[in-house]
Protein backbone atom coordinates (compact mmCIF):
# COMPACT_ATOMS: atom_id res chain seq x y z
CA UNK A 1 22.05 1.08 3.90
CA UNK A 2 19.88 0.71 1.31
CA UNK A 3 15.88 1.79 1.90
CA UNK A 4 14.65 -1.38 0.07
CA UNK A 5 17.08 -3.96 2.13
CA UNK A 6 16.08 -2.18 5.23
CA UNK A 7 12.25 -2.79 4.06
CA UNK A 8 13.11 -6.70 3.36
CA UNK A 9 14.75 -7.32 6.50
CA UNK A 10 12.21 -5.54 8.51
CA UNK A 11 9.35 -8.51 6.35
CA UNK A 12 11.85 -11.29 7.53
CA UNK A 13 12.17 -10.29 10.70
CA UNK A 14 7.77 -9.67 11.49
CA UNK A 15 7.13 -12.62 9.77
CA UNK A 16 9.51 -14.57 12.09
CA UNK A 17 10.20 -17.30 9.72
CA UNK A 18 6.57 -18.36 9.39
CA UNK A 19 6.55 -17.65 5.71
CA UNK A 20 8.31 -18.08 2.53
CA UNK A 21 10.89 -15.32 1.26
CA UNK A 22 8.65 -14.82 -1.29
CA UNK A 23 5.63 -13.79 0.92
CA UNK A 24 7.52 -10.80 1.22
CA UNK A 25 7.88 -10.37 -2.63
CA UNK A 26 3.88 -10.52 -3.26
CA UNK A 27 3.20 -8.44 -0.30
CA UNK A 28 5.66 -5.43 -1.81
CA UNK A 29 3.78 -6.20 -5.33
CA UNK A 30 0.18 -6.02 -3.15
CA UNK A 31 -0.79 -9.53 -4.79
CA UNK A 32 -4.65 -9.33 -4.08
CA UNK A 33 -4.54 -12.99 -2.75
CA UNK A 34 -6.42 -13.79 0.43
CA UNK A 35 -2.74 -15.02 1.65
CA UNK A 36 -1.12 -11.95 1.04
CA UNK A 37 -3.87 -9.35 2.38
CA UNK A 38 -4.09 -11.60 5.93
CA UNK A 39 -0.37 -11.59 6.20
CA UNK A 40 -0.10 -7.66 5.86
CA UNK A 41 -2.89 -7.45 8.66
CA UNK A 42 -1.25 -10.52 10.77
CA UNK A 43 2.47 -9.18 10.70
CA UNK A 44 1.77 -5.78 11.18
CA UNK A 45 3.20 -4.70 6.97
CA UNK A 46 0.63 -3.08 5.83
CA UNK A 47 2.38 0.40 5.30
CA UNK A 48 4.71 -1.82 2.53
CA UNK A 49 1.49 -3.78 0.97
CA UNK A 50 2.12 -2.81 -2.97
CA UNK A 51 4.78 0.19 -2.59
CA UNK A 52 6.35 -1.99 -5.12
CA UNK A 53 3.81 -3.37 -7.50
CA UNK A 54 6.48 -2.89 -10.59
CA UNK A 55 8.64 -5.03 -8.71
CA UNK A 56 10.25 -7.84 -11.16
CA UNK A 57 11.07 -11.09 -9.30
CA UNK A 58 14.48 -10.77 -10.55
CA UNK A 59 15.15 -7.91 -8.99
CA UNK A 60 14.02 -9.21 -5.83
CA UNK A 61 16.07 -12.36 -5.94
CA UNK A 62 18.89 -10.32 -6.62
CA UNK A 63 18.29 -8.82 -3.61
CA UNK A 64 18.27 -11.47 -1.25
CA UNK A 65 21.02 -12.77 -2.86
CA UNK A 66 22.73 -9.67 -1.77
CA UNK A 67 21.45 -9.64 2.06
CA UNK A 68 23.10 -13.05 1.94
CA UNK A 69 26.27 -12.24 0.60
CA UNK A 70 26.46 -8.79 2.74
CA UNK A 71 25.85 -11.05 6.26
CA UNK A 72 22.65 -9.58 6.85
CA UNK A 73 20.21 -12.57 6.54
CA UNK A 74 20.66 -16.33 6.70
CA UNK A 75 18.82 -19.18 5.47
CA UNK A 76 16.70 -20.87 8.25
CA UNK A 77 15.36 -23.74 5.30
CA UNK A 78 14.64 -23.14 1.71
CA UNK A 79 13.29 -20.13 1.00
CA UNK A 80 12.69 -19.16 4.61
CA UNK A 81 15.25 -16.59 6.13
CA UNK A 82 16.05 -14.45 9.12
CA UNK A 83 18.21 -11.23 10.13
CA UNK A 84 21.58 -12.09 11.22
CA UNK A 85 22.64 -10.57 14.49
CA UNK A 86 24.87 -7.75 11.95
CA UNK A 87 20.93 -7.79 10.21
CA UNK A 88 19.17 -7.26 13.65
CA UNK A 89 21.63 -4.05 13.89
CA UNK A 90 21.24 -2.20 10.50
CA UNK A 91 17.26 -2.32 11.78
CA UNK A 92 18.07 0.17 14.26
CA UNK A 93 19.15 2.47 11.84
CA UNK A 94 16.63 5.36 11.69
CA UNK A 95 13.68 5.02 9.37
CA UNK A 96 13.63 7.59 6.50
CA UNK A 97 10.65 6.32 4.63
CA UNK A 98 8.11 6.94 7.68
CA UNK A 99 5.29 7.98 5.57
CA UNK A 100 4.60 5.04 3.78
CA UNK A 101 1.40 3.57 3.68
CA UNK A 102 0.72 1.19 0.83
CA UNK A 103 -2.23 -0.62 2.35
CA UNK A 104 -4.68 3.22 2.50
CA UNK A 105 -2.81 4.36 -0.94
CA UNK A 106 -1.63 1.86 -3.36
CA UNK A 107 -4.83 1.97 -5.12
CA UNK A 108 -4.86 5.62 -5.32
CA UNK A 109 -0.87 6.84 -5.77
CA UNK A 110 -0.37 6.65 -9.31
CA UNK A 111 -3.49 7.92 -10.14
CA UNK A 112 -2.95 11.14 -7.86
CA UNK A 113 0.57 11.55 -9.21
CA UNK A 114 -0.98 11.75 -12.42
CA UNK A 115 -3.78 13.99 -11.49
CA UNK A 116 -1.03 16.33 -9.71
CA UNK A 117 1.55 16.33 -12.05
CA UNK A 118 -1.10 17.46 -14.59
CA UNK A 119 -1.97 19.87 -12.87
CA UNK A 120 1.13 21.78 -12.02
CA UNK A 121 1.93 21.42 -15.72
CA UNK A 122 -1.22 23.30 -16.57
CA UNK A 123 -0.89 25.90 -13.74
CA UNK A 124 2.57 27.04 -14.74
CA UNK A 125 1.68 27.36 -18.35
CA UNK A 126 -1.46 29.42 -17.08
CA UNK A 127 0.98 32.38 -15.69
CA UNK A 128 2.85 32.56 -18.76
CA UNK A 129 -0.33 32.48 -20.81
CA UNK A 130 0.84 29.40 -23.03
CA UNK A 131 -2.05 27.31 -24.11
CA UNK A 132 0.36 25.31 -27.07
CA UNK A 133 1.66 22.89 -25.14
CA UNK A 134 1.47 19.08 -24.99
CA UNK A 135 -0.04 17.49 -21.62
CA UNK A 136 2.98 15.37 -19.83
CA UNK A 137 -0.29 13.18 -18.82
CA UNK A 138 -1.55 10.72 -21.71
CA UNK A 139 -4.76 9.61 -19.19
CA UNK A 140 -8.36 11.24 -20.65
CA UNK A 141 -9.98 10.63 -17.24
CA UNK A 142 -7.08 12.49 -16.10
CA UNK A 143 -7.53 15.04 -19.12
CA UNK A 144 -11.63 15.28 -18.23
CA UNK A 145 -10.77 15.68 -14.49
CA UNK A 146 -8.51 18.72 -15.04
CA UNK A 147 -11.47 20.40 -17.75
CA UNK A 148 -13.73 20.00 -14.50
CA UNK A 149 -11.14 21.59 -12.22
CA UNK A 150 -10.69 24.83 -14.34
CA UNK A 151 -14.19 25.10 -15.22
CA UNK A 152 -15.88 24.37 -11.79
CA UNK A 153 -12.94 26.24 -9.32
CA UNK A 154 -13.72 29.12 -7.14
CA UNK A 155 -9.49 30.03 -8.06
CA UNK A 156 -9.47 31.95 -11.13
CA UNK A 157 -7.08 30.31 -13.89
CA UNK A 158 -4.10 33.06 -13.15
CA UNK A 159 -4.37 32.42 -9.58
CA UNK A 160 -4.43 28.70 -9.39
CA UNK A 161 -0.36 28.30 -9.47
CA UNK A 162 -0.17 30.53 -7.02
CA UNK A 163 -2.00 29.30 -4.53
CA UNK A 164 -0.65 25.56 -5.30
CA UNK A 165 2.61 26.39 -5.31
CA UNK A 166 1.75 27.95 -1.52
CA UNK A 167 -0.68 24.50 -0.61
CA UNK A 168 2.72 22.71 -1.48
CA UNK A 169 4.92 24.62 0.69
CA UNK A 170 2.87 24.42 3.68
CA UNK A 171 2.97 21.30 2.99
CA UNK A 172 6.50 20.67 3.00
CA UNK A 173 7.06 23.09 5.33
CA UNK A 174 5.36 20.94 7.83
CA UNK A 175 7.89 18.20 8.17
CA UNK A 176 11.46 19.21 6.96
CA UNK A 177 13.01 15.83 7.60
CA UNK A 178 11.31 14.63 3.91
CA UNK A 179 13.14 16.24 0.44
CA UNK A 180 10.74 16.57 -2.25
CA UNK A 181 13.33 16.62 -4.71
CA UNK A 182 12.58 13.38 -5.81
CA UNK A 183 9.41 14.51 -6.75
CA UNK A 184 9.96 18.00 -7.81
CA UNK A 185 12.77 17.07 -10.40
CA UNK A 186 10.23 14.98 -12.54
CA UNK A 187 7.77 17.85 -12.68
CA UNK A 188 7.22 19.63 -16.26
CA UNK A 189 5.94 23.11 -16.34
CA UNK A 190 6.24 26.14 -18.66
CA UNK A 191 9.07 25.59 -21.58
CA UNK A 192 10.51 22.97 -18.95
CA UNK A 193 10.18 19.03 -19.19
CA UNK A 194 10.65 16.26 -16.39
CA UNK A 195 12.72 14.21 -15.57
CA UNK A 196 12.23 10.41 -15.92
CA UNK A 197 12.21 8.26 -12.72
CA UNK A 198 15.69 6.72 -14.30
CA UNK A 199 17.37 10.20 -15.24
CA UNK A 200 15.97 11.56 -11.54
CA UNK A 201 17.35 8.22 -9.82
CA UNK A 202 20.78 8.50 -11.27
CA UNK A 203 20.56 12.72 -10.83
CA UNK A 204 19.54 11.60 -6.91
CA UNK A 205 22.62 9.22 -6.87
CA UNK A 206 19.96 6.61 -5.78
CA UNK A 207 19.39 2.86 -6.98
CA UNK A 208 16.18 2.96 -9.43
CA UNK A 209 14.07 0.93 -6.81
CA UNK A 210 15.23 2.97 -3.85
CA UNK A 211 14.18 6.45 -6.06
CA UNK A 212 10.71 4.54 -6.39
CA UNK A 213 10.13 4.45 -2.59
CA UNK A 214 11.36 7.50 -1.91
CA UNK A 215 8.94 8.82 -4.21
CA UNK A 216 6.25 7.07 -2.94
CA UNK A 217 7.43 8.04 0.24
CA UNK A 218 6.66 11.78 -0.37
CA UNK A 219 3.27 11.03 -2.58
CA UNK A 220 1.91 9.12 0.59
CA UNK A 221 3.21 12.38 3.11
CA UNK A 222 1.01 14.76 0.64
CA UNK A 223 -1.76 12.18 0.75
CA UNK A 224 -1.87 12.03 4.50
CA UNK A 225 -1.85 15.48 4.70
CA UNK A 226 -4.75 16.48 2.27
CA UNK A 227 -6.86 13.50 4.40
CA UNK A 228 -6.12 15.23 7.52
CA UNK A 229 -7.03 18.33 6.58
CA UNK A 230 -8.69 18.72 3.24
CA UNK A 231 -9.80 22.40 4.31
CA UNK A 232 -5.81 23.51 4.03
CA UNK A 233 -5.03 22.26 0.79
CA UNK A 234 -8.24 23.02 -1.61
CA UNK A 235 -6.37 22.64 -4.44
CA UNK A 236 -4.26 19.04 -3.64
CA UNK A 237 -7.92 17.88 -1.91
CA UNK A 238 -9.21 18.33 -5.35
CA UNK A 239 -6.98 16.47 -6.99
CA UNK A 240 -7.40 13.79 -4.52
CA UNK A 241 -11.34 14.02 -5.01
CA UNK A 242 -13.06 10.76 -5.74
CA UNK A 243 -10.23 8.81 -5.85
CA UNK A 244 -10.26 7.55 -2.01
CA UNK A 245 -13.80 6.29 -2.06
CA UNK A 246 -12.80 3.08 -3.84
CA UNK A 247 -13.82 0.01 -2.19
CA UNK A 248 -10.93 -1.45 -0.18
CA UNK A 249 -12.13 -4.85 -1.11
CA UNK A 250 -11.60 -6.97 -4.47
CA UNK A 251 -14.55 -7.11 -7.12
CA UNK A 252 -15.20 -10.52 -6.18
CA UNK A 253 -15.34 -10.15 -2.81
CA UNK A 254 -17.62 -7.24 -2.75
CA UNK A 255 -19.84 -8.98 -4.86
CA UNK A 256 -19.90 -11.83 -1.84
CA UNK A 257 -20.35 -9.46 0.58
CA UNK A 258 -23.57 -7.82 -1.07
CA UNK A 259 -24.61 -11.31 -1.31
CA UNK A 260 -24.01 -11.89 2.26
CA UNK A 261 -26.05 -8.71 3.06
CA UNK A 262 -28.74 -9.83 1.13
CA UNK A 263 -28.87 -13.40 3.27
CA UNK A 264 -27.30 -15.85 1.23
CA UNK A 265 -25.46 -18.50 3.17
CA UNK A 266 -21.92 -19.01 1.35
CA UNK A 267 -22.46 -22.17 0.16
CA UNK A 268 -25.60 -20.52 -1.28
CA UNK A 269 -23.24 -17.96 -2.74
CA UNK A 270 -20.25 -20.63 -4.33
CA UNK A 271 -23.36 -22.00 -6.08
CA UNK A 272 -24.65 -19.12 -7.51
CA UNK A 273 -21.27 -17.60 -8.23
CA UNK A 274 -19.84 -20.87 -9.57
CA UNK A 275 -17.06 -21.09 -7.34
CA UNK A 276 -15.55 -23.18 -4.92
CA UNK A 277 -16.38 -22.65 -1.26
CA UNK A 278 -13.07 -22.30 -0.39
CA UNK A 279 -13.17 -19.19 -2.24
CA UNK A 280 -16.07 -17.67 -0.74
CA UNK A 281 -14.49 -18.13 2.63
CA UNK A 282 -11.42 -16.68 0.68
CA UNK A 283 -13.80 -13.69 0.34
CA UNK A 284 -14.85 -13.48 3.93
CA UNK A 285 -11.52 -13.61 5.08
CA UNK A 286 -10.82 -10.75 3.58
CA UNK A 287 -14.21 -8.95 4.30
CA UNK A 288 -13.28 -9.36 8.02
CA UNK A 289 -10.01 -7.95 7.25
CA UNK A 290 -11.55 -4.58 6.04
CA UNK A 291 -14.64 -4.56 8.10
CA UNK A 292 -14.47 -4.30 12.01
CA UNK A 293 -18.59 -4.13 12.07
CA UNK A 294 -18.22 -7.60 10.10
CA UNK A 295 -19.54 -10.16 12.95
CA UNK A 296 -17.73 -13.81 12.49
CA UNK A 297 -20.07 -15.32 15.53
CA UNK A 298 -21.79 -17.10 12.69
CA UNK A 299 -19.23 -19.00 11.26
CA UNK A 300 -17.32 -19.22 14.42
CA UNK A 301 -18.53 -19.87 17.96
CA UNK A 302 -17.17 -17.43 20.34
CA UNK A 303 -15.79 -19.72 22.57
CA UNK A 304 -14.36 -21.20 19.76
CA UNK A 305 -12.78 -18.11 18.73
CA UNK A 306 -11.63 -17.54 22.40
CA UNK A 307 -9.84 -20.46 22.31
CA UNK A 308 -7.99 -19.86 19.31
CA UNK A 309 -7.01 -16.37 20.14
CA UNK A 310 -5.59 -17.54 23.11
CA UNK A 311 -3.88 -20.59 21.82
CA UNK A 312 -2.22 -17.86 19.21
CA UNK A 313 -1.52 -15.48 22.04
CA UNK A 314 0.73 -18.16 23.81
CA UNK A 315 3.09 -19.83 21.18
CA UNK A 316 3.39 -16.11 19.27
CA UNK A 317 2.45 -18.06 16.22
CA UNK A 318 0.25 -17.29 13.20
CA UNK A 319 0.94 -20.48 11.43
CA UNK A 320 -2.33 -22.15 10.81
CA UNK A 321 -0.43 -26.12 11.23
CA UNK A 322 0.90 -24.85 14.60
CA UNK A 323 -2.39 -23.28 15.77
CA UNK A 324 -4.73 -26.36 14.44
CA UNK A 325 -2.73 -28.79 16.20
CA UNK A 326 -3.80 -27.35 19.80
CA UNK A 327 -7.22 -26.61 18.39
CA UNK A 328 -8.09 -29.91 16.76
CA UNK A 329 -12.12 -29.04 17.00
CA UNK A 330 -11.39 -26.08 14.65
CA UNK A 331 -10.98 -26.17 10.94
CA UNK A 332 -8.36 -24.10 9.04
CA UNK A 333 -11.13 -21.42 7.68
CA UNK A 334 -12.22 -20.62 10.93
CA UNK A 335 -8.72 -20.57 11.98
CA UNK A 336 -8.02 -18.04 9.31
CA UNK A 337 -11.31 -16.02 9.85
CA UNK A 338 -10.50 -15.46 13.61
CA UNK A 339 -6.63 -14.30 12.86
CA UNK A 340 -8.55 -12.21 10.15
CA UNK A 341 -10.98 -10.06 12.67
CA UNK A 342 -8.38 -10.53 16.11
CA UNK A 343 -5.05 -10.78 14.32
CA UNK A 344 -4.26 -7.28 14.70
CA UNK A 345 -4.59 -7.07 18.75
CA UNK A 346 -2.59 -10.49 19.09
């Protein structure tokens, strides 16, 4: 079966008909809404948040329309579906695309890909002495990064493919179960060009979108790796350097959570900011999301936030309606900030 129907009916089937089909859409695209970050945190997606940010609607409807026709979802209501029992089945198919993590790497993949891709382009050229060549990378951070590299690198220049080309087999070596080929065929080197992700999805024999995860698959393997143990892989860390110390968080909510730190009450904060107050709670939603140390007691009494977590715990529900009907006392914010911090352990 295909990887990216498996993916879909493994969304319908967490979020349990307590969301749109299109929840799922925004949460492969990682749509930085306050929705779309709790529900990756609440139904237990986050490995798929923004695998997919490319991802035309089209293509996606298409999809679905698919899963329909092929028996494998129905339609509970409009635009709300489930896995058929024949759905349910093709879930327990084994999972090929283990690796992914889109909610630690979206932010970082493509920019690593370019950094790498660079930079086996540069090493291979270096054994063969070619300096006339033109870099597959058009990116002049990218460019600047790779100047630092061969200028600041305890690997002398002849050495350096070398010793990647051994970082990347110990890599690979480590888990046989993943084929780099998807990843390999769209590398350019010395006197040899890349393949485009089209020409290496039809070379693969693989649908365009399923190449994509596949790819992102592998990126997100080498990722793990280098985080795990930088010391192995001196050459991939470096090409990771920098890049993971990006705030998690959206501009606007950091800047509402320095405000926060600073003492400002968020009604303070919509008023400085200009903005409504439902979009400073928006904001702290998402700080608890990304913050265990964040404390809600403020905005929530604990035995407030007791109740709610148990209330959630016993109908298996994180529909806000459902969940503010048996807590009447509590209002739909603190509803959502409590799912936000406790979500995860329901």
């Amino acid at each position: 079966m295909d990887q990216f129907k498996k993916i879909i009916l493994v969304c319908l089937k967490r979020i349990n008909q307590e969301r749109t089909v299109y929840s799922v859409f925004h949460l492969l695209n990682g749509k930085k809404s306050s929705q779309t970050i709790q529900d990756a945190h609440l139904f237990s997606l986050k490995k798929y948040f923004g695998i997919l940010e490319s991802l035309p609607r089209e293509s996606f409807d298409i999809i679905i329309r698919q899963l329909i026709e092929e028996g494998l979802i129905y339609s509970c209501r409009e635009q709300y579906y489930f896995p058929t029992e024949l759905g349910e089945a093709a879930l327990q198919q084994p999972n090929t695309l283990d690796e992914l993590n889109g909610w630690k790497y979206q932010r970082v993949t493509f920019l690593f890909w370019e950094r790498l891709s660079l930079l086996i382009q540069v090493a291979s050229n270096l054994v063969y002495n070619e300096t006339n060549y033109l870099p597959i990378q058009k990116n002049q951070d990218v460019h600047r990064w790779i100047k630092i590299l061969l200028k600041t690198s305890l690997v002398t220049k002849t050495e350096i493919g070398t010793i990647l080309y051994q970082e990347l087999m110990a890599c690979f070596d480590e888990k046989q179960e993943i084929d780099p080929s998807p990843l390999v065929f769209r590398l350019t080197g010395y006197q040899q060009i890349g393949l485009t992700t089209m020409q290496t999805a039809k070379k693969l024999m693989l649908d365009r979108i399923d190449y994509e995860l596949y790819f992102t698959n592998i990126i997100h393997y080498i990722l793990r790796k280098i985080c795990e143990n930088s010391g192995r892989f001196p050459l991939l860390s470096f090409a990771l350097e920098g890049l993971m110390a990006q705030s998690e968080l959206t501009q606007s909510s950091s800047t509402t959570k320095n405000l926060l730190h600073h003492g400002y009450s968020p009604e303070t904060i919509a008023t400085m900011r200009n903005l409504k107050l439902s979009t400073i709670h928006d904001h702290l939603v998402e700080i608890a999301l990304h913050h265990d140390d964040f404390s809600i007691d403020s905005y929530v009494d604990q035995s407030l936030q007791q109740e709610i977590i148990q209330i959630a715990k016993s109908m298996s529900s994180r529909q806000l309606k459902v969940i503010k009907e048996k807590v009447a006392q509590a209002s739909y914010f603190q509803i959502r900030l409590v799912l936000a911090k406790f979500g995860g352990l329901l």
